[in-house]
Protein backbone atom coordinates (compact mmCIF):
# COMPACT_ATOMS: atom_id res chain seq x y z
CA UNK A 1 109.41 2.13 25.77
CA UNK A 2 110.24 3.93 29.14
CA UNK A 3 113.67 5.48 28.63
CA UNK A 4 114.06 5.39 32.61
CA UNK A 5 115.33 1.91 34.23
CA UNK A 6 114.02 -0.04 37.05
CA UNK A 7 115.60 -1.79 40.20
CA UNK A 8 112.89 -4.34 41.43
CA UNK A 9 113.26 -6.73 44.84
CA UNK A 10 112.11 -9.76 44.97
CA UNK A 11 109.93 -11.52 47.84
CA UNK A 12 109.68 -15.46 47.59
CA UNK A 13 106.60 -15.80 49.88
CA UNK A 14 106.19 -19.35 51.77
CA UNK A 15 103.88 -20.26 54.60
CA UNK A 16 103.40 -16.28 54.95
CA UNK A 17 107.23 -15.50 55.54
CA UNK A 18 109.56 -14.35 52.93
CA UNK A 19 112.16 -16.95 51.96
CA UNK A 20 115.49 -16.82 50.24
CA UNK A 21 114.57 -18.93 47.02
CA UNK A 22 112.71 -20.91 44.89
CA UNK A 23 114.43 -23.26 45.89
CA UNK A 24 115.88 -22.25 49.74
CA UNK A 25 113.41 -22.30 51.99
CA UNK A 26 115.75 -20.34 54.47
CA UNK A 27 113.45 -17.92 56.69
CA UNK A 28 115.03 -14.28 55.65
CA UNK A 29 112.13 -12.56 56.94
CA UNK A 30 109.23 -13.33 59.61
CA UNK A 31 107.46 -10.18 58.41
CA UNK A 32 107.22 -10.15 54.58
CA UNK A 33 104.83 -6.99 54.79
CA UNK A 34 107.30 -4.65 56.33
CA UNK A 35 110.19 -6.34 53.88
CA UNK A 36 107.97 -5.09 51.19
CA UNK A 37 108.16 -1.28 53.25
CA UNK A 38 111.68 -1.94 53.60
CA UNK A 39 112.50 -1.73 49.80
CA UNK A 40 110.15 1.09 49.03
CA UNK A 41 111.67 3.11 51.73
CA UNK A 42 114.73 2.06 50.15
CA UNK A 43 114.09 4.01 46.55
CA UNK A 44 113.27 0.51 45.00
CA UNK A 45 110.68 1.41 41.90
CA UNK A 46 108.45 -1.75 42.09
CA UNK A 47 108.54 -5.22 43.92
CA UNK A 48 107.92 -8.91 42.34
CA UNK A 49 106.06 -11.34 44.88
CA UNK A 50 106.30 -15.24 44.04
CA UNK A 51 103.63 -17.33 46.00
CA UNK A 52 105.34 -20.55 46.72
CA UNK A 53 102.31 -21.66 48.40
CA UNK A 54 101.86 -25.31 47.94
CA UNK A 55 97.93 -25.99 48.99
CA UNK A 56 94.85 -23.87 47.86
CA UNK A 57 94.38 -22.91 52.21
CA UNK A 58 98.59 -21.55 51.98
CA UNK A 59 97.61 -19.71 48.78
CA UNK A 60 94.51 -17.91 50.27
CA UNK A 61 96.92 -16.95 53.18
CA UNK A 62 99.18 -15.97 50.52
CA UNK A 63 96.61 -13.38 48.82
CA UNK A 64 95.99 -11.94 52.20
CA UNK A 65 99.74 -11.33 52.43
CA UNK A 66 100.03 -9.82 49.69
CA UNK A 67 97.24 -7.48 49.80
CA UNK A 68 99.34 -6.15 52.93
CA UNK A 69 102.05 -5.88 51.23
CA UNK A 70 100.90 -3.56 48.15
CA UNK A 71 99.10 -2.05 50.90
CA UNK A 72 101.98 -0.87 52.29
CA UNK A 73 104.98 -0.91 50.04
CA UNK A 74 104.84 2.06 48.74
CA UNK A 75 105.75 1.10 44.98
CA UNK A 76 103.88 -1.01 42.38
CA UNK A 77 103.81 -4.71 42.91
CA UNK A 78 103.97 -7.59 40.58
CA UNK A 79 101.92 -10.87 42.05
CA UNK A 80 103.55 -14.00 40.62
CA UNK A 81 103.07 -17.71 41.65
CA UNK A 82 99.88 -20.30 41.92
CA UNK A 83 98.75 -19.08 38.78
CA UNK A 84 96.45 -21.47 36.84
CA UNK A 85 93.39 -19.84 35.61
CA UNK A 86 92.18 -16.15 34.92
CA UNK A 87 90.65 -15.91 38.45
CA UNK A 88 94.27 -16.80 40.22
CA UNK A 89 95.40 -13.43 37.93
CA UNK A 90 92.08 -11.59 38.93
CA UNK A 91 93.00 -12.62 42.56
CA UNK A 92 96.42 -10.54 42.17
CA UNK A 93 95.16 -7.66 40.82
CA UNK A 94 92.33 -7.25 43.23
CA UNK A 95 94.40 -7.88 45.93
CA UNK A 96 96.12 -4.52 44.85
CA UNK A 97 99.05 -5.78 42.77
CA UNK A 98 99.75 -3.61 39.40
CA UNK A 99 100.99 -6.24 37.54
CA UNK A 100 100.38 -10.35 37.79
CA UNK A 101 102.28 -12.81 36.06
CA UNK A 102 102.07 -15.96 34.06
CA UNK A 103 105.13 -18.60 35.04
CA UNK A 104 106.00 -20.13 31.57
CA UNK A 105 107.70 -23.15 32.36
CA UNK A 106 103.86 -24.52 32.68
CA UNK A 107 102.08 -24.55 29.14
CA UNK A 108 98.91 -23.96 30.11
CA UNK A 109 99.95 -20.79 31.48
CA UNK A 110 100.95 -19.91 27.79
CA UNK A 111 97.44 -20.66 26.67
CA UNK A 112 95.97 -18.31 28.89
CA UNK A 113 98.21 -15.76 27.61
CA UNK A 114 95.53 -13.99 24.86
CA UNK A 115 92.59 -14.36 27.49
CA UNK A 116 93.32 -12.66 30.68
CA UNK A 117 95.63 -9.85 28.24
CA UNK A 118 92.22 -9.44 26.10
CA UNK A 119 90.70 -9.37 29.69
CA UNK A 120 92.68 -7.01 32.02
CA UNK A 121 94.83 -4.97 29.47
CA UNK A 122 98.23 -6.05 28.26
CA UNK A 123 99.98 -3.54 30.30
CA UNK A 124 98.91 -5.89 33.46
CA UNK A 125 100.26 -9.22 32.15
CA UNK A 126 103.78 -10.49 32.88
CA UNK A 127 105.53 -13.96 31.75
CA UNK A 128 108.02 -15.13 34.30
CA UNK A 129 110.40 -17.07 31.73
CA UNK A 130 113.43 -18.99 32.62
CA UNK A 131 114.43 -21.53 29.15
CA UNK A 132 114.98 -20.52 25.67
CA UNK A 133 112.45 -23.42 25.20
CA UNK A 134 109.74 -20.91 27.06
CA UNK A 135 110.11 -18.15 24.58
CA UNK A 136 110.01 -20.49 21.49
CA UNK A 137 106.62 -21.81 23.35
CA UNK A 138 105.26 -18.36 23.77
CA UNK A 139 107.05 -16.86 20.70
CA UNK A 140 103.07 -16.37 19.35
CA UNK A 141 101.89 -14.78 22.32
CA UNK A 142 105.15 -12.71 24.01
CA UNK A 143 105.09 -9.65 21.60
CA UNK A 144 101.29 -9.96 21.03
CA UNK A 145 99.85 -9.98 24.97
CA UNK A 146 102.56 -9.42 27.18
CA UNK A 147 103.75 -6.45 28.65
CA UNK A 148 106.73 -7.53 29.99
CA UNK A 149 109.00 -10.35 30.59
CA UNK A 150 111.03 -10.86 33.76
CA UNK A 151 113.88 -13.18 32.67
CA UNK A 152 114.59 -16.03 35.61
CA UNK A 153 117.87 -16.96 34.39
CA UNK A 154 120.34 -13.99 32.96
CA UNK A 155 121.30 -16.50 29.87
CA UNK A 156 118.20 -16.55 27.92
CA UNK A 157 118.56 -12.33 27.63
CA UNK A 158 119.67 -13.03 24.22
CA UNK A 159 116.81 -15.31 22.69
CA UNK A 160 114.40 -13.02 24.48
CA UNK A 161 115.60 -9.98 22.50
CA UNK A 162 115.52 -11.85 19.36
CA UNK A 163 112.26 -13.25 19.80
CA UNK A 164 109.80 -11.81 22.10
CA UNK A 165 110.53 -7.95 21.35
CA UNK A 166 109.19 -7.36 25.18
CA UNK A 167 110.58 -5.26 27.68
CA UNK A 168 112.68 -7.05 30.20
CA UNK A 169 113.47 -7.03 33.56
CA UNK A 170 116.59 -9.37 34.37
CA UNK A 171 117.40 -11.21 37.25
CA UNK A 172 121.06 -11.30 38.29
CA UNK A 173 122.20 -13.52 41.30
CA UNK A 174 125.04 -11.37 42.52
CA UNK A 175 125.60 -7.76 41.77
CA UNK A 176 128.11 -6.14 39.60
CA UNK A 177 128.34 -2.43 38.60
CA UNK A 178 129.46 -3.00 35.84
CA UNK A 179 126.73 -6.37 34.84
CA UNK A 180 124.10 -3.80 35.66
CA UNK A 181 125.16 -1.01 33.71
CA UNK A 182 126.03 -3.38 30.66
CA UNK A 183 122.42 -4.65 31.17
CA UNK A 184 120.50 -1.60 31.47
CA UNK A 185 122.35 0.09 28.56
CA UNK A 186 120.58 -2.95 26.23
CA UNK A 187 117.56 -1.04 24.91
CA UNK A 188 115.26 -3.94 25.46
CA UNK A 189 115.95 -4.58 29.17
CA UNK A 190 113.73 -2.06 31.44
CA UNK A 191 115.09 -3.32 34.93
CA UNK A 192 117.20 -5.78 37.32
CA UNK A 193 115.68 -7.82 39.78
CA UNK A 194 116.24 -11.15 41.88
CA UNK A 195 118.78 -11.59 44.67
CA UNK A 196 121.83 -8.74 43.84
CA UNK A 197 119.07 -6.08 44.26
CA UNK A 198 117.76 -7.88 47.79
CA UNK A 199 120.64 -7.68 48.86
CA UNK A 200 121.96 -4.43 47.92
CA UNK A 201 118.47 -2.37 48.84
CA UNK A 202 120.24 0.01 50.77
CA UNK A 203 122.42 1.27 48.64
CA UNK A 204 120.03 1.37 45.88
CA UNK A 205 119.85 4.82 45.80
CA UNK A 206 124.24 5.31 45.64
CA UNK A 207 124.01 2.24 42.59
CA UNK A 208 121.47 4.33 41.09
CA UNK A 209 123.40 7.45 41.08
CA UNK A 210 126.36 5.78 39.78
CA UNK A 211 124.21 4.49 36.77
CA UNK A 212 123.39 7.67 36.11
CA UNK A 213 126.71 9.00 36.60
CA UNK A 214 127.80 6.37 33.38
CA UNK A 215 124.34 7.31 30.83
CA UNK A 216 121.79 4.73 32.57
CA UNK A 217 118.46 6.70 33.23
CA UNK A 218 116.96 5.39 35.97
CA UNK A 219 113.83 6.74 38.32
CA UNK A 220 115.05 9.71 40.68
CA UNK A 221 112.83 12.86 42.19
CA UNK A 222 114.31 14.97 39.31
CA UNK A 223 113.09 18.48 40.00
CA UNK A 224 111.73 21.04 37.38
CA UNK A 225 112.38 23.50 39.92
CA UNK A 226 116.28 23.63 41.10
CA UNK A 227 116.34 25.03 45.08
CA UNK A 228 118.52 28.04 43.82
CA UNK A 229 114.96 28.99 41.27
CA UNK A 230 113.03 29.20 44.92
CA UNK A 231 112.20 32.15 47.04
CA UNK A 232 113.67 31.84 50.63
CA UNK A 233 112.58 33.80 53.96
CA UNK A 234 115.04 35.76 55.62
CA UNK A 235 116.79 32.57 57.41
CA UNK A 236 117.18 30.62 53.69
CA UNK A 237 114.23 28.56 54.05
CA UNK A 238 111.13 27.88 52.29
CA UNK A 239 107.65 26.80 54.68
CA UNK A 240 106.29 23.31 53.51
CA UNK A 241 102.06 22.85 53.80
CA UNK A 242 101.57 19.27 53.45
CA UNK A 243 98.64 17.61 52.93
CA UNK A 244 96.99 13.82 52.40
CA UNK A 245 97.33 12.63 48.84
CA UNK A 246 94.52 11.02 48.75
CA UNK A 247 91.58 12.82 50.87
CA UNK A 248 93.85 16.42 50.80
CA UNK A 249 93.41 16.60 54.38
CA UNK A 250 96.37 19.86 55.86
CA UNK A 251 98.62 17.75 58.08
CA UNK A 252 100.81 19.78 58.93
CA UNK A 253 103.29 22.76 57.81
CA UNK A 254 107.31 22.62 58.11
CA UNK A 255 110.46 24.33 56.44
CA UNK A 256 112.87 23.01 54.18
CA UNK A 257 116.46 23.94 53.63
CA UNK A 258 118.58 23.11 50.67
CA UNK A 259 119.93 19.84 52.10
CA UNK A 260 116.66 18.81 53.10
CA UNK A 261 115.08 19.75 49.76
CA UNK A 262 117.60 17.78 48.25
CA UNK A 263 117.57 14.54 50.57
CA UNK A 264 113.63 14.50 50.24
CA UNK A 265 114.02 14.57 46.73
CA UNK A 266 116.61 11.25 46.85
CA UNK A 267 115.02 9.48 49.69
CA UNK A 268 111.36 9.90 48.68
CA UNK A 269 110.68 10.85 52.11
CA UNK A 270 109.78 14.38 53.84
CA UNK A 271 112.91 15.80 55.25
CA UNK A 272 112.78 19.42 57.12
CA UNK A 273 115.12 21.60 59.30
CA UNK A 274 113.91 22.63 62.45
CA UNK A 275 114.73 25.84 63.61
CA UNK A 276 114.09 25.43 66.86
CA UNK A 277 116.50 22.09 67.29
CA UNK A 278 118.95 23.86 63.94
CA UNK A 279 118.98 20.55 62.16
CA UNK A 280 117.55 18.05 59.52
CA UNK A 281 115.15 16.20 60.76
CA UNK A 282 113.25 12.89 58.42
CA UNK A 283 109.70 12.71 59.16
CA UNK A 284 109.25 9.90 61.05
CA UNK A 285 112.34 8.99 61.52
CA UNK A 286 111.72 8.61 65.49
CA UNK A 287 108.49 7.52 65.63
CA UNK A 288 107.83 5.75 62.76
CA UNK A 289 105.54 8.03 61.10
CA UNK A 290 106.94 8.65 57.89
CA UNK A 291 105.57 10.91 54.87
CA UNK A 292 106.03 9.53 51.52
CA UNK A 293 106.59 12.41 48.62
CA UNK A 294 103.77 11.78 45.79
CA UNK A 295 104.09 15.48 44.41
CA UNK A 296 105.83 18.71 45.23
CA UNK A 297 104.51 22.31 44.08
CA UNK A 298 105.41 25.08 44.11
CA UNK A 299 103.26 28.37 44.53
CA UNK A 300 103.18 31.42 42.05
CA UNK A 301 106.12 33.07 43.94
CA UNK A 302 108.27 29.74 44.33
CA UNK A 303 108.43 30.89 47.92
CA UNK A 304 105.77 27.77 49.59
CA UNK A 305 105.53 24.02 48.90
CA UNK A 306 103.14 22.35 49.14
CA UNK A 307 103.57 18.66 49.71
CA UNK A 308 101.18 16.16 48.53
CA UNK A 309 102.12 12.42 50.58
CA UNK A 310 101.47 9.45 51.94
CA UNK A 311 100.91 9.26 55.44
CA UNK A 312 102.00 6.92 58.19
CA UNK A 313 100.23 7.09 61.12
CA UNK A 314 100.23 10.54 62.98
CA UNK A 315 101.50 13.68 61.39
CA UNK A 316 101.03 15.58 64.49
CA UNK A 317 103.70 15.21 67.86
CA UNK A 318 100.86 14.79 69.89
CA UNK A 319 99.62 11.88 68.32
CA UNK A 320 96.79 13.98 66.25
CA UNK A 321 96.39 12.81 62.35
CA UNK A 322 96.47 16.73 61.45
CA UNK A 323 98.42 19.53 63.45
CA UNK A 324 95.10 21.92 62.88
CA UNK A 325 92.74 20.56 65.28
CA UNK A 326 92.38 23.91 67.88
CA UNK A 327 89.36 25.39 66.52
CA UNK A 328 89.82 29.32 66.94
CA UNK A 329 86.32 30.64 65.43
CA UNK A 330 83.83 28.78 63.24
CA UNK A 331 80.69 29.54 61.13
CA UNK A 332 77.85 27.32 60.77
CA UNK A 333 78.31 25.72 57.22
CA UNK A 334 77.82 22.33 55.17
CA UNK A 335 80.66 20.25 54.97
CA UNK A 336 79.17 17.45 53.22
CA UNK A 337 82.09 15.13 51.44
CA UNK A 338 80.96 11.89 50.60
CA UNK A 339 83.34 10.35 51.30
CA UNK A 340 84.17 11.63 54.89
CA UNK A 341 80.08 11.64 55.48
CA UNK A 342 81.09 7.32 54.49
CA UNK A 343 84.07 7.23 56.79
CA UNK A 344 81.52 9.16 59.46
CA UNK A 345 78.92 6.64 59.46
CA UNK A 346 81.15 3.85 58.87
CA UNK A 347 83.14 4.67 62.12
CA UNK A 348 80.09 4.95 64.05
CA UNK A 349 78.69 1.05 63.17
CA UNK A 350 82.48 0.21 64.06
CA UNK A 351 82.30 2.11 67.50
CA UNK A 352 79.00 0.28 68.33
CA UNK A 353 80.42 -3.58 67.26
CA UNK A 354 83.66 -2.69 69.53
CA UNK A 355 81.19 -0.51 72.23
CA UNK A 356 77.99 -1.86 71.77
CA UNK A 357 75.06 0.51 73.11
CA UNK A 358 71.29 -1.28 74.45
CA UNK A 359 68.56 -0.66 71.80
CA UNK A 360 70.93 -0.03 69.43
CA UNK A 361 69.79 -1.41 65.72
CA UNK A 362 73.36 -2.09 64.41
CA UNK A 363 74.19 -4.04 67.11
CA UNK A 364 70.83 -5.75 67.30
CA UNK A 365 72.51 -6.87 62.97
CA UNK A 366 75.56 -7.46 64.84
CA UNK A 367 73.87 -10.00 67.61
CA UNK A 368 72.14 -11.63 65.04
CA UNK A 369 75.08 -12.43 62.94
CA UNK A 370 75.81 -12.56 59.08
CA UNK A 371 72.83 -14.35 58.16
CA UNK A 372 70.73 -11.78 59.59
CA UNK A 373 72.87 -9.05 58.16
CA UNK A 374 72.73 -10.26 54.67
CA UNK A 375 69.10 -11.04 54.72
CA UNK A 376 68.65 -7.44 55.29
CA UNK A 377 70.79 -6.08 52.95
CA UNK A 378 69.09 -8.43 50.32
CA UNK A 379 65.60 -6.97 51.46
CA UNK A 380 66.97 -3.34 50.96
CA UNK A 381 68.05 -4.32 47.31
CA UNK A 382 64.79 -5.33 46.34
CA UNK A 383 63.38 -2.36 48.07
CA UNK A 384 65.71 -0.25 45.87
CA UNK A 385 64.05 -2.38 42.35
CA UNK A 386 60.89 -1.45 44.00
CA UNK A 387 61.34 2.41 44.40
CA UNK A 388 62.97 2.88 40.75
CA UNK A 389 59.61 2.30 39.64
CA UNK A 390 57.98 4.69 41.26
CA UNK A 391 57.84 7.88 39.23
CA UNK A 392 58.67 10.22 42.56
CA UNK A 393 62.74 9.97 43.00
CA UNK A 394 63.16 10.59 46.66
CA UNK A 395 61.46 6.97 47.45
CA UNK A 396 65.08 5.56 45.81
CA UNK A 397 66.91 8.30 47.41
CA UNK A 398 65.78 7.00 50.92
CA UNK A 399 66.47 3.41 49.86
CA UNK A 400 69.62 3.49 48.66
CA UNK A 401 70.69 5.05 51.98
CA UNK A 402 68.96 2.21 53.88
CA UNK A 403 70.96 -0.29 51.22
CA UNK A 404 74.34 1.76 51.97
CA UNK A 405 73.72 1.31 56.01
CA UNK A 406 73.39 -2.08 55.85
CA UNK A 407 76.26 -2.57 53.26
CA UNK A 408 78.20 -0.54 55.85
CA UNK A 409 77.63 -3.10 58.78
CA UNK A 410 78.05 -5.86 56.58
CA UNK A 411 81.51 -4.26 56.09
CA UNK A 412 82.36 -3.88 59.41
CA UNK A 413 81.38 -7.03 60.24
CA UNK A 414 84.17 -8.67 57.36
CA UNK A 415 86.78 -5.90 57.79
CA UNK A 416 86.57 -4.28 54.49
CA UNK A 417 87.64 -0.48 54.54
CA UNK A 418 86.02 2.46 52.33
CA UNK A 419 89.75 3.15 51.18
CA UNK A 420 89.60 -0.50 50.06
CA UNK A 421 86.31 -0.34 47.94
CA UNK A 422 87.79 3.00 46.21
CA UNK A 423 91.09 1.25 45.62
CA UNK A 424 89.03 -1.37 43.78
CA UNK A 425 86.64 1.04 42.03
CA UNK A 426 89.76 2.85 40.90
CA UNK A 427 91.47 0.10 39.65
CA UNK A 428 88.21 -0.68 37.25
């Protein structure tokens, strides 16, 4: 069992805006997605979404929100809510959520239990408990197919131990230093969640110090490498190259001091000093466009970082993705990628839907409309069965390309993203 402990905020979704309760339908956010940002800028390790949806067309709306929200959040997210069959979980974990969970108080929710475990891996499967009489119901399946158990109601902590040998994560209505500490220090209990940590999501990173301060280990940027191990420049700081985290793209390069070392380590956000302006400054922090930290390294000399985040928006003042864009000499060379070459062609079929160009093919598909579309994207399939049988491989070379065109308009055409297809192909 992780030794470290968890703070996790809560979003009770209805009619796509985040609510107080289960039971309180009192609006306390019109913009559930950016309440999700909220708490992962806020040093909150994951986030618990219930659907309160009450019709199958408020529940599809739901799944959209949510796939915005782990999206953007910035920290794991646990779908919960609507759940009444393995494809309800299978909706929540291809909409992006790391975790989806079973509600217990409905039996054949318990049932399902073994399946979708056996299906998607016990490590994704959460029961949502809130009587004793739940965890005498699931006693069979709890310690068996569940990987965790987030506890509704603070009183039934003590059956739960006793029975279900599952880490929990606790809900507490108010908050109390002392109720969390008490809590956290129980072995079996991996986290808080449910109003007290809503409400106290700024200071989440002060509680978490002080649980630390009094033996609670709980999830912090600790760094291998102190600021005082580093290798300064002659003005006591060290340059920063940061880069994408995902496609390793150079965004930019900036220079830390020891107070901004040490804030970007507790925020979870780049923080720099300028030397021009003499101050911190947060990334973003102006316009919006922050950088979240996913690694720090540091070189063979400990003297340069180099920054591995997520980024929002524009790394560059001038409204550029990447600071390096003035080309100063340049060979003639192959830069295939894949999976810019996808992005490439992808963001030329979405230029000609927005701009469309006479004679153009893809928006001759795009005229036409879906039908059309997928009738040709069926005909390139077959062609593909077609060319694997011929002995000479470049016939299914050419096909498949013709297959990933069309597959590309098609994806234009219903808004689905390369990033999102690798998500998805990750996830599997």
């Amino acid at each position: 069992m992780n030794s470290y402990k968890k703070f996790v905020p809560c979003i009770y979704l209805f009619n796509e805006k985040a609510v107080a309760g289960f039971k309180d339908d009192t609006v306390v956010s019109e913009d559930p997605v950016a309440l999700a940002k909220f708490y992962g800028d806020n040093n909150a390790d994951e986030l618990i979404v219930f659907d309160l949806s009450t019709d199958d067309i408020s529940h599809e709306a739901a799944l959209d929100k949510i796939k915005n929200i782990c999206n953007q959040a910035q920290i794991p997210v646990t779908g919960a809510g609507n759940v009444k069959r393995m494809e309800d979980i299978k909706k929540l974990l291809y909409a992006g959520c790391a975790k989806a969970a079973l509600n217990y108080s409905k039996e054949d929710n318990v049932e399902l239990t073994k399946e979708v475990s056996l299906k998607f891996g016990r490590d994704k499967i959460v029961a949502c408990i809130a009587e004793a009489s739940e965890i005498e119901a699931g006693e069979g399946m709890l310690s068996e197919f569940v990987g965790e158990i987030v506890l509704i109601k603070e009183k039934t902590i003590k059956q739960a131990i006793e029975v279900a040998k599952v880490p929990l994560v606790v809900t507490l209505p108010e908050v109390s230093l002392d109720k969390i500490i008490e809590l956290l220090s129980c072995m079996s209990v991996v986290g808080v969640t449910g109003p007290a940590i809503n409400a106290n999501a700024k200071q989440l990173n002060d509680i978490k110090d002080l649980c630390a301060d009094n033996g609670v280990g709980v999830k912090t940027f600790e760094p291998a490498i102190k600021w005082k191990e580093l290798t300064t420049n002659f003005d006591g700081l060290v340059p920063v190259v940061v880069q994408d985290y995902k496609s390793r793209e150079v965004l930019m390069v900036a220079y830390m001091n020891e107070d901004a070392y040490l804030h970007t380590l507790k925020s979870g956000r780049m923080t720099y000093y300028s030397r021009s302006r003499k101050q911190q400054w947060i990334k973003g922090e102006t316009s919006g466009h922050f950088q979240y930290v996913k690694e720090l390294t540091a070189d063979c000399d400990k003297d340069t970082i180099l920054a591995r985040v997520s980024q929002v928006g524009a790394a560059c003042h001038t409204g550029s993705r990447s600071c390096f864009f003035n080309e100063i000499v340049k060979k003639e060379y192959d830069p295939s990628n894949p999976l810019m070459v996808f992005e490439e062609v992808l963001g030329v079929i979405k230029d000609r839907k927005v701009h469309p160009k006479e004679g153009s093919y893809t928006n001759y598909l795009f005229d036409k409309g879906i039908d059309k579309i997928l009738k040709k994207l069926g005909e390139e399939a077959t062609e593909i069965v077609i060319a694997a049988k011929n002995p000479n491989a470049n016939e299914i070379k050419y096909e498949i390309a013709d297959f990933l065109y069309h597959m590309m308009v098609l994806m234009v055409e219903k808004g689905v993203s390369w990033e999102e297809i690798i998500e998805e192909l990750d996830k599997r």
